[in-house]
Protein backbone atom coordinates (compact mmCIF):
# COMPACT_ATOMS: atom_id res chain seq x y z
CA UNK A 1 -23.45 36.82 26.31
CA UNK A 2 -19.44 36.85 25.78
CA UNK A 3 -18.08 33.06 25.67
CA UNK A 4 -14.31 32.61 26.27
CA UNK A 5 -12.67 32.39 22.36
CA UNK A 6 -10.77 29.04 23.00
CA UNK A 7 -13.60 27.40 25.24
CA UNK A 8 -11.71 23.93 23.98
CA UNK A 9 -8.21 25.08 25.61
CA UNK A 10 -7.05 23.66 29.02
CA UNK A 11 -6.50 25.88 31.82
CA UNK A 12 -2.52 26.16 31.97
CA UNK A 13 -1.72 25.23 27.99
CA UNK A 14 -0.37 28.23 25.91
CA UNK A 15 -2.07 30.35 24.76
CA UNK A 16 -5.52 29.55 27.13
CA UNK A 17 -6.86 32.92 27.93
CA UNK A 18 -9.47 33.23 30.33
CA UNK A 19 -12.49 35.67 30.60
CA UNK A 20 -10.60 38.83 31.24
CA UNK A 21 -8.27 38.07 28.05
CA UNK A 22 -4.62 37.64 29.31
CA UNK A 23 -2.17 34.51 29.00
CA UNK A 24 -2.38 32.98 32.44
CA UNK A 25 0.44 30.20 31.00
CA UNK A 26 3.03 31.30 32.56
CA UNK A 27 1.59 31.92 36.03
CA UNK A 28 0.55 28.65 35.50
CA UNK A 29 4.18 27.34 35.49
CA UNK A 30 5.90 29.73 37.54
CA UNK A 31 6.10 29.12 41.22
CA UNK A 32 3.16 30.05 43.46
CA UNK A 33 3.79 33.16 45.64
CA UNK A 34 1.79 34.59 47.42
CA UNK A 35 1.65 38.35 48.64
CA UNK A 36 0.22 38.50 52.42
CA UNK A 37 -2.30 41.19 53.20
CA UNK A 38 -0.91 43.88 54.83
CA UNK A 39 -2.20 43.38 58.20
CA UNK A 40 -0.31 40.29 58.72
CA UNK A 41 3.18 41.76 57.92
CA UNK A 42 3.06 44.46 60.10
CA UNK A 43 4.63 43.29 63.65
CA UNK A 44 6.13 40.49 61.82
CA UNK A 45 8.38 41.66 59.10
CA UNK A 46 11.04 42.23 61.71
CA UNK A 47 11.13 38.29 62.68
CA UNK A 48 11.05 36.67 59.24
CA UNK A 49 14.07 38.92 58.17
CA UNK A 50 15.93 38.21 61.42
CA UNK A 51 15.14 34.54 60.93
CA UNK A 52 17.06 34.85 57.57
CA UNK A 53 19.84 35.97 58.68
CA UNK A 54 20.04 33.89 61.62
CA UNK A 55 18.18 30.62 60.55
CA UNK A 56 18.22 29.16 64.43
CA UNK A 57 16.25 31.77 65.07
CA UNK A 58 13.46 30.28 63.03
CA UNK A 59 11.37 29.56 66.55
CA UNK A 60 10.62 33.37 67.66
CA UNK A 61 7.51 34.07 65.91
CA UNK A 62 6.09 30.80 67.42
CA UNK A 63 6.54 31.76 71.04
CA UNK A 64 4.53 34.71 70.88
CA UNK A 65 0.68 34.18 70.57
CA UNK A 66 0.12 37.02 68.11
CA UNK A 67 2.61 35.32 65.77
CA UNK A 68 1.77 31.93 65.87
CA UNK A 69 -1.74 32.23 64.47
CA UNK A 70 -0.33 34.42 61.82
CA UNK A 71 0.14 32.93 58.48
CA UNK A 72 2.62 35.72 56.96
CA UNK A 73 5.16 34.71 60.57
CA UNK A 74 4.22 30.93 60.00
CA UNK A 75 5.39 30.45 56.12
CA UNK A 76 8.21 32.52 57.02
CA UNK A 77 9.20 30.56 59.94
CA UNK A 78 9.01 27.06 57.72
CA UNK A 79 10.80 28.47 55.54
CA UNK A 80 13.72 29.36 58.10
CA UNK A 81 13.29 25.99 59.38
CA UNK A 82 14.00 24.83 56.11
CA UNK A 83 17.36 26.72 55.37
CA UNK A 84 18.24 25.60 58.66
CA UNK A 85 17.69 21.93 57.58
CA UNK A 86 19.42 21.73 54.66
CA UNK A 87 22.52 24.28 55.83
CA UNK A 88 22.84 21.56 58.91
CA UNK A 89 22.94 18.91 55.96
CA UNK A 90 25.30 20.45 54.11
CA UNK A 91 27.68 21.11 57.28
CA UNK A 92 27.08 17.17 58.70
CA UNK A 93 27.96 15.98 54.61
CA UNK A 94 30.87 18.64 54.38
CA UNK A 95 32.46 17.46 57.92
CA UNK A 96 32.03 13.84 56.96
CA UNK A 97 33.95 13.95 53.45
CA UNK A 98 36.60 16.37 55.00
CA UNK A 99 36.90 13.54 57.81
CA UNK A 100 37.26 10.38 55.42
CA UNK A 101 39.09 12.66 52.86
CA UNK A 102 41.92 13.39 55.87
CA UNK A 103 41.59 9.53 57.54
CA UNK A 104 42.21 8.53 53.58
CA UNK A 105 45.19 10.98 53.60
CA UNK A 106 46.42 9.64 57.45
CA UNK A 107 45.77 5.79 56.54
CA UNK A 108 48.53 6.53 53.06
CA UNK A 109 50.64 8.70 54.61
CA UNK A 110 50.87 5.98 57.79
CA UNK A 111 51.26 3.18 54.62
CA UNK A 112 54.19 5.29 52.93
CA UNK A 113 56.25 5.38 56.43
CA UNK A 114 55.41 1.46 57.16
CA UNK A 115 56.66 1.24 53.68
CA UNK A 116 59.78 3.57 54.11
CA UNK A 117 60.63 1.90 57.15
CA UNK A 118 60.64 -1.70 55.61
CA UNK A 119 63.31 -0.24 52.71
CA UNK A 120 65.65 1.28 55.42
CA UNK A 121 65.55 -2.48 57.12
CA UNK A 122 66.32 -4.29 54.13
CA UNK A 123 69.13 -1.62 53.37
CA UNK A 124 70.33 -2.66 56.77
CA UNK A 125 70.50 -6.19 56.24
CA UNK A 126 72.33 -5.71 52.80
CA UNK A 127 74.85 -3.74 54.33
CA UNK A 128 75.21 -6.12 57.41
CA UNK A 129 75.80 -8.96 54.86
CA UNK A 130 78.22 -7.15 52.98
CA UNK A 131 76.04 -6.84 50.08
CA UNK A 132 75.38 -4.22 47.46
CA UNK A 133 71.67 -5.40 46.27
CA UNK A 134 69.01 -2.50 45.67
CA UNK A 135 66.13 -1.96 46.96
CA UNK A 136 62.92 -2.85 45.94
CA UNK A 137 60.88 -0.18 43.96
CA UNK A 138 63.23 2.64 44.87
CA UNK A 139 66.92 1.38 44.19
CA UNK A 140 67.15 1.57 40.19
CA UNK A 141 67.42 5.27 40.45
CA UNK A 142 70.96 6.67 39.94
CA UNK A 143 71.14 10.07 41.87
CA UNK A 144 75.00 10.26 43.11
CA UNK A 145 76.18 9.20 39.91
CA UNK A 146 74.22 11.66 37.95
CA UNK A 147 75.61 14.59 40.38
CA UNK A 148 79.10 13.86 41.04
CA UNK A 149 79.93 12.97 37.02
């Protein structure tokens, strides 16, 4: 009788082997797939690439009765379901930070003007009172006198 030559190895660690003699480690770590027998695919095939390409679409195989009790147009449909899920997600998150992002840029820009139209007041006040004083934050720069020298 033929015993397996590392009978103290765990299924899954390197280098396990089990009784037909091939490295089943990296199976063992890979994602499960799964190929579905040929006689579920059939009829099918046409709805889980549709539901691909249009994820909303997901639904169709579940309407009819042949589809619904078949597993190959069931995983297919989750997984449809799924990129529908997370592209919604992505377009709700997307939306959102594009909305703050442009209230952020509406709420400065508004600021800026209040803040615009508070240095044309004082400048109208100065010149009422006859005064040459400079405005705040803006009024050290020098532009005429650097052009017209």
């Amino acid at each position: 009788m033929d015993q397996d030559n590392n009978s103290d190895a765990v299924a899954g660690e390197p280098g396990h082997t089990f009784n037909d003699g091939h490295d089943h480690s990296a199976q063992a770590a890979a994602t499960p797939t799964e190929t579905a027998p040929s006689s579920d695919v059939g009829d099918h095939k046409l709805y889980a690439i549709l539901g691909y390409i249009l994820p909303f679409l997901f639904f169709l195989p579940m309407v009819q009765d042949s589809s619904k009790n078949n597993a190959f147009a069931r995983f297919h449909a989750n997984q449809q379901l799924i990129l529908l899920a997370v592209w919604l997600a992505v377009y709700v998150l997307t939306t959102v930070m594009y909305s703050m992002f442009m209230m952020g840029i509406y709420a400065l820009t508004s600021l800026l003007n209040v803040g615009i139209l508070v240095l044309a007041v004082i400048g109208i006040i100065n010149a009422a009172q006859g005064e040459m004083k400079e405005l705040p934050l803006v009024g050290k720069f020098k532009l005429l006198d650097k052009l017209f020298k």
